[in-house]
Protein backbone atom coordinates (compact mmCIF):
# COMPACT_ATOMS: atom_id res chain seq x y z
CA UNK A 1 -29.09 -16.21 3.52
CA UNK A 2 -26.30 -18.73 4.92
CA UNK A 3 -22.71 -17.23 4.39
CA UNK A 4 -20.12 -19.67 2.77
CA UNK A 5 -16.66 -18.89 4.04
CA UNK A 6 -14.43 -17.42 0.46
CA UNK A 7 -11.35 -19.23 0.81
CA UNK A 8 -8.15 -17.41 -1.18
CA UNK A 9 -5.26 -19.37 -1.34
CA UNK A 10 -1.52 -18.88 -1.75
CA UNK A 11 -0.55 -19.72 -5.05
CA UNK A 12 2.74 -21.34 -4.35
CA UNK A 13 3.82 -21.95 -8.15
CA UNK A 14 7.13 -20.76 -9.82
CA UNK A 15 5.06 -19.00 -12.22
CA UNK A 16 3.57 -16.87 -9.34
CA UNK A 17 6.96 -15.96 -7.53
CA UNK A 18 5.20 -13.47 -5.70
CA UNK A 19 2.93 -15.25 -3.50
CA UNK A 20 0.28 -12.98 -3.69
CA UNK A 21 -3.13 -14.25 -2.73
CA UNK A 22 -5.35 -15.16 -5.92
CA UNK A 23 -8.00 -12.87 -5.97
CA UNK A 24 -10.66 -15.33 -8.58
CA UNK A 25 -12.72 -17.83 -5.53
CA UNK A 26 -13.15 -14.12 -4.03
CA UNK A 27 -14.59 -12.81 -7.09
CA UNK A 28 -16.55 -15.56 -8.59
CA UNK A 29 -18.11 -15.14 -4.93
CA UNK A 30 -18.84 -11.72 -5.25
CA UNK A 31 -20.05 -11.55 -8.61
CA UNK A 32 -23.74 -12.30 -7.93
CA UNK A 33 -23.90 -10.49 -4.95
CA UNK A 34 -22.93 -7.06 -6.85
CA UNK A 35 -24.51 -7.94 -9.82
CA UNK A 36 -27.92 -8.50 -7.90
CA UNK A 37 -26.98 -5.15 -6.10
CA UNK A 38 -26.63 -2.98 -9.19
CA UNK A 39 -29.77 -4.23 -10.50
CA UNK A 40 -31.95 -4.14 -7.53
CA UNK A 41 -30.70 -0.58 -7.58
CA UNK A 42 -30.52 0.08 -10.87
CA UNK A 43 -34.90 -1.92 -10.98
CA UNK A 44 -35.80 0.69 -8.45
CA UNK A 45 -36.49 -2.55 -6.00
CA UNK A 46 -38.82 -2.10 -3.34
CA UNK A 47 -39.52 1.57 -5.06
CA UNK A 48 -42.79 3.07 -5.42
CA UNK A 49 -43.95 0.94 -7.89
CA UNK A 50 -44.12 -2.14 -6.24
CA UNK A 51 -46.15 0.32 -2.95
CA UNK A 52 -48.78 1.07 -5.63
CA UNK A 53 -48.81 -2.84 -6.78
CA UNK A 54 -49.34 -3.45 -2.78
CA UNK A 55 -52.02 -0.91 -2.51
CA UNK A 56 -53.79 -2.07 -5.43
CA UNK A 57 -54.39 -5.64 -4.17
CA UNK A 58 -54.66 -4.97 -0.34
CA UNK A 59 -51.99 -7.31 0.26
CA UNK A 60 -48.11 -7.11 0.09
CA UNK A 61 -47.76 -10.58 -1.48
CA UNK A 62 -48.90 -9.57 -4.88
CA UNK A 63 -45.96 -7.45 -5.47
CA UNK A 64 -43.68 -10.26 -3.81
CA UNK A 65 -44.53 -11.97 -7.13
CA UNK A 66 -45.01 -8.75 -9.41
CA UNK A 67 -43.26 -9.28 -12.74
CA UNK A 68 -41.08 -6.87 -14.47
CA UNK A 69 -41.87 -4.58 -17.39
CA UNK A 70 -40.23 -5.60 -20.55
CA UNK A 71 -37.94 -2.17 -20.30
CA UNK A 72 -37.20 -3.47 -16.41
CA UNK A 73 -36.04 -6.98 -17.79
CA UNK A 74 -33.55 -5.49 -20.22
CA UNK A 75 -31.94 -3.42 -17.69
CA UNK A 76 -32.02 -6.10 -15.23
CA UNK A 77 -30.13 -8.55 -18.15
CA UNK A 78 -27.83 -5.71 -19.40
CA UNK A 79 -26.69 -5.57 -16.21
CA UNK A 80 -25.83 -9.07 -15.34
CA UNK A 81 -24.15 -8.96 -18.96
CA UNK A 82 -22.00 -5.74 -17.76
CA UNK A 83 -20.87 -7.43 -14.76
CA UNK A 84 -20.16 -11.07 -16.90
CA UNK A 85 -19.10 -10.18 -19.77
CA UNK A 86 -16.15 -7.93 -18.67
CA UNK A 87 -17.27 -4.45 -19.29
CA UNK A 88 -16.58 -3.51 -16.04
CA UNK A 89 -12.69 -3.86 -17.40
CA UNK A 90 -12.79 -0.91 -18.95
CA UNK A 91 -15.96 1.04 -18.28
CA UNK A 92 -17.47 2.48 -14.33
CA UNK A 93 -20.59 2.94 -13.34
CA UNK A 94 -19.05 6.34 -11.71
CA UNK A 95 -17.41 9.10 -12.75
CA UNK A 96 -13.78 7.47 -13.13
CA UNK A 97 -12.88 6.68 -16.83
CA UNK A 98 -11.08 3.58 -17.24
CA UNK A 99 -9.57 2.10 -20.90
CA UNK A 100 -13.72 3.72 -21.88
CA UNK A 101 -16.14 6.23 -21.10
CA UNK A 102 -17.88 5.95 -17.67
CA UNK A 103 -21.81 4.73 -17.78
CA UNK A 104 -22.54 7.51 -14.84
CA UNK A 105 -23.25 10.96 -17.74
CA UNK A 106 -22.87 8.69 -21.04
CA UNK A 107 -26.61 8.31 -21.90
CA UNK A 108 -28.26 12.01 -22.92
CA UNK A 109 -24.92 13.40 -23.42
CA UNK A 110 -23.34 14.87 -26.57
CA UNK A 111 -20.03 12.87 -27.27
CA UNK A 112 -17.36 13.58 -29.72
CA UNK A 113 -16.65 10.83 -32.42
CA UNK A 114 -12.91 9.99 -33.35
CA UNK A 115 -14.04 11.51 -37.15
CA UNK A 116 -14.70 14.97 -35.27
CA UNK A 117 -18.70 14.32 -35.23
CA UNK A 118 -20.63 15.28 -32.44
CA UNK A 119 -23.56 12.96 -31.76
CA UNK A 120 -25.98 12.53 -28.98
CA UNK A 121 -25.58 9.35 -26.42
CA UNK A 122 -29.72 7.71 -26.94
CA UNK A 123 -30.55 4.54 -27.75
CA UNK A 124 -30.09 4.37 -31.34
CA UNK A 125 -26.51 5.54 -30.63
CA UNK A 126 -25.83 2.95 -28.36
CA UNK A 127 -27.37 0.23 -30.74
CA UNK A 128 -24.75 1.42 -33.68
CA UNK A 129 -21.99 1.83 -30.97
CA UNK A 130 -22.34 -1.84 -29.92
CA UNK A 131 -22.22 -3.24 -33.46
CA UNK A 132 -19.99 -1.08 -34.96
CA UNK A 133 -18.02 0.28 -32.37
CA UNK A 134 -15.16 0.93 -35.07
CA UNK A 135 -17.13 3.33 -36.86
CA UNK A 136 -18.75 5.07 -33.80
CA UNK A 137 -15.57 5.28 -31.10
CA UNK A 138 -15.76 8.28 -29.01
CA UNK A 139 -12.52 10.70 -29.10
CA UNK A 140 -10.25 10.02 -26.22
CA UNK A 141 -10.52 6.07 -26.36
CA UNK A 142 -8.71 3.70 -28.50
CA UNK A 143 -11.66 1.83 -30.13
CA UNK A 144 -9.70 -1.83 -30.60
CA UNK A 145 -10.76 -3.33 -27.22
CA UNK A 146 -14.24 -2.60 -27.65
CA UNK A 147 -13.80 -3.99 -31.35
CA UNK A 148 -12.25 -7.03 -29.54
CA UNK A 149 -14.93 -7.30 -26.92
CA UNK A 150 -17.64 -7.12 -29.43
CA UNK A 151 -16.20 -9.84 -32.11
CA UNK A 152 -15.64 -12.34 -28.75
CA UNK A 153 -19.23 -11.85 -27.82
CA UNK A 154 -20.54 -12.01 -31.02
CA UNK A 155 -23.02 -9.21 -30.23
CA UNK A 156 -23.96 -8.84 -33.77
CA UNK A 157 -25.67 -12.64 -33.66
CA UNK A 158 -27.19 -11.69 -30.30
CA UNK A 159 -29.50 -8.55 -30.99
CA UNK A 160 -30.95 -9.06 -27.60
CA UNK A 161 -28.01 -8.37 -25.95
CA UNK A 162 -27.26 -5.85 -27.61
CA UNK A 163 -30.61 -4.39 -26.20
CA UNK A 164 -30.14 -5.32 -22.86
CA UNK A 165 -26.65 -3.33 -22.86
CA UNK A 166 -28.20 -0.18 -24.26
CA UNK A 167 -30.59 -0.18 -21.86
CA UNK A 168 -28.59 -0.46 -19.25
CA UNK A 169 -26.57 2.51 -20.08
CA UNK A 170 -29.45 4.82 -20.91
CA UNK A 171 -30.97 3.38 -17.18
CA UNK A 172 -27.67 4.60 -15.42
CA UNK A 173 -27.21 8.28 -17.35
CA UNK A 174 -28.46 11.53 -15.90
CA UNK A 175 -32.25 11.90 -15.62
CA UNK A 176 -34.01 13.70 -17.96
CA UNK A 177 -35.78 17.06 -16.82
């Protein structure tokens, strides 16, 4: 892989008036790179899936070109959605809480609703939460930026994204067992 030189200019406007570098040619430059990251880690790349793929055919190019599972797919899109369409503004993928929960314990845990209900974090959860996340805000967080970031994506039009999203989350929670 050739590296392109990032170049961050001054942004000399009055509006500025502080001069500070602009961070965005630095961060549309990075945004594959982490997103690919996360996945690949997230996929289990190069994990022992893709040794018993190798073993199978003799060969290591079969599981150069070894396709995803359909589960593997939606947590590779869910994260590339994540990372593009701004969730990282308000939620980690550590144990730091932002303007909403952190991803790192969500999934499998027991979370308490603004209404006082207790319900567990699976995938039928995080389905409702993404549609409706006015109805199903966790207590602690103020439920009208997700409500935003939900209308602006449209998420209820897009099922599959919705999908990809939940599956994401459940991928990063604690393991099971």
């Amino acid at each position: 892989m050739v590296a392109h030189p990032v170049k961050i200019t001054r942004d000399a406007s009055p509006r500025a008036g502080n001069g500070r570098a602009t961070e965005r040619p630095l961060r549309r430059a990075l945004a594959p790179v982490l997103a690919g990251a996360a996945v690949g880690l997230l996929c289990g790349c190069g994990g022992a899936g893709s040794q018993v793929q190798s073993e199978a055919s003799g060969n290591g190019e079969a599981a150069a070109g070894a396709h995803f599972t359909r589960q593997q797919e939606l947590v590779e899109e869910g994260g590339r959605l994540f990372i593009t369409d701004g969730c990282t503004g308000c939620h980690t993928l550590d144990t730091a809480s932002r303007f909403g929960p952190s991803f790192a314990h969500l999934a499998g845990s027991t979370v308490t609703l603004t209404g006082g209900r207790r319900v567990l974090v699976d995938e039928r959860f995080l389905d409702a939460a993404l549609l409706d996340p006015g109805m199903n805000a966790v207590r602690g967080y103020a439920p009208a930026p997700m409500i935003a970031a939900v209308e602006r994506l449209k998420l209820a039009a897009h099922r599959e994204d919705v999908a990809a999203l939940a599956a994401f989350i459940e991928q990063i929670g604690p393991e099971s067992g």
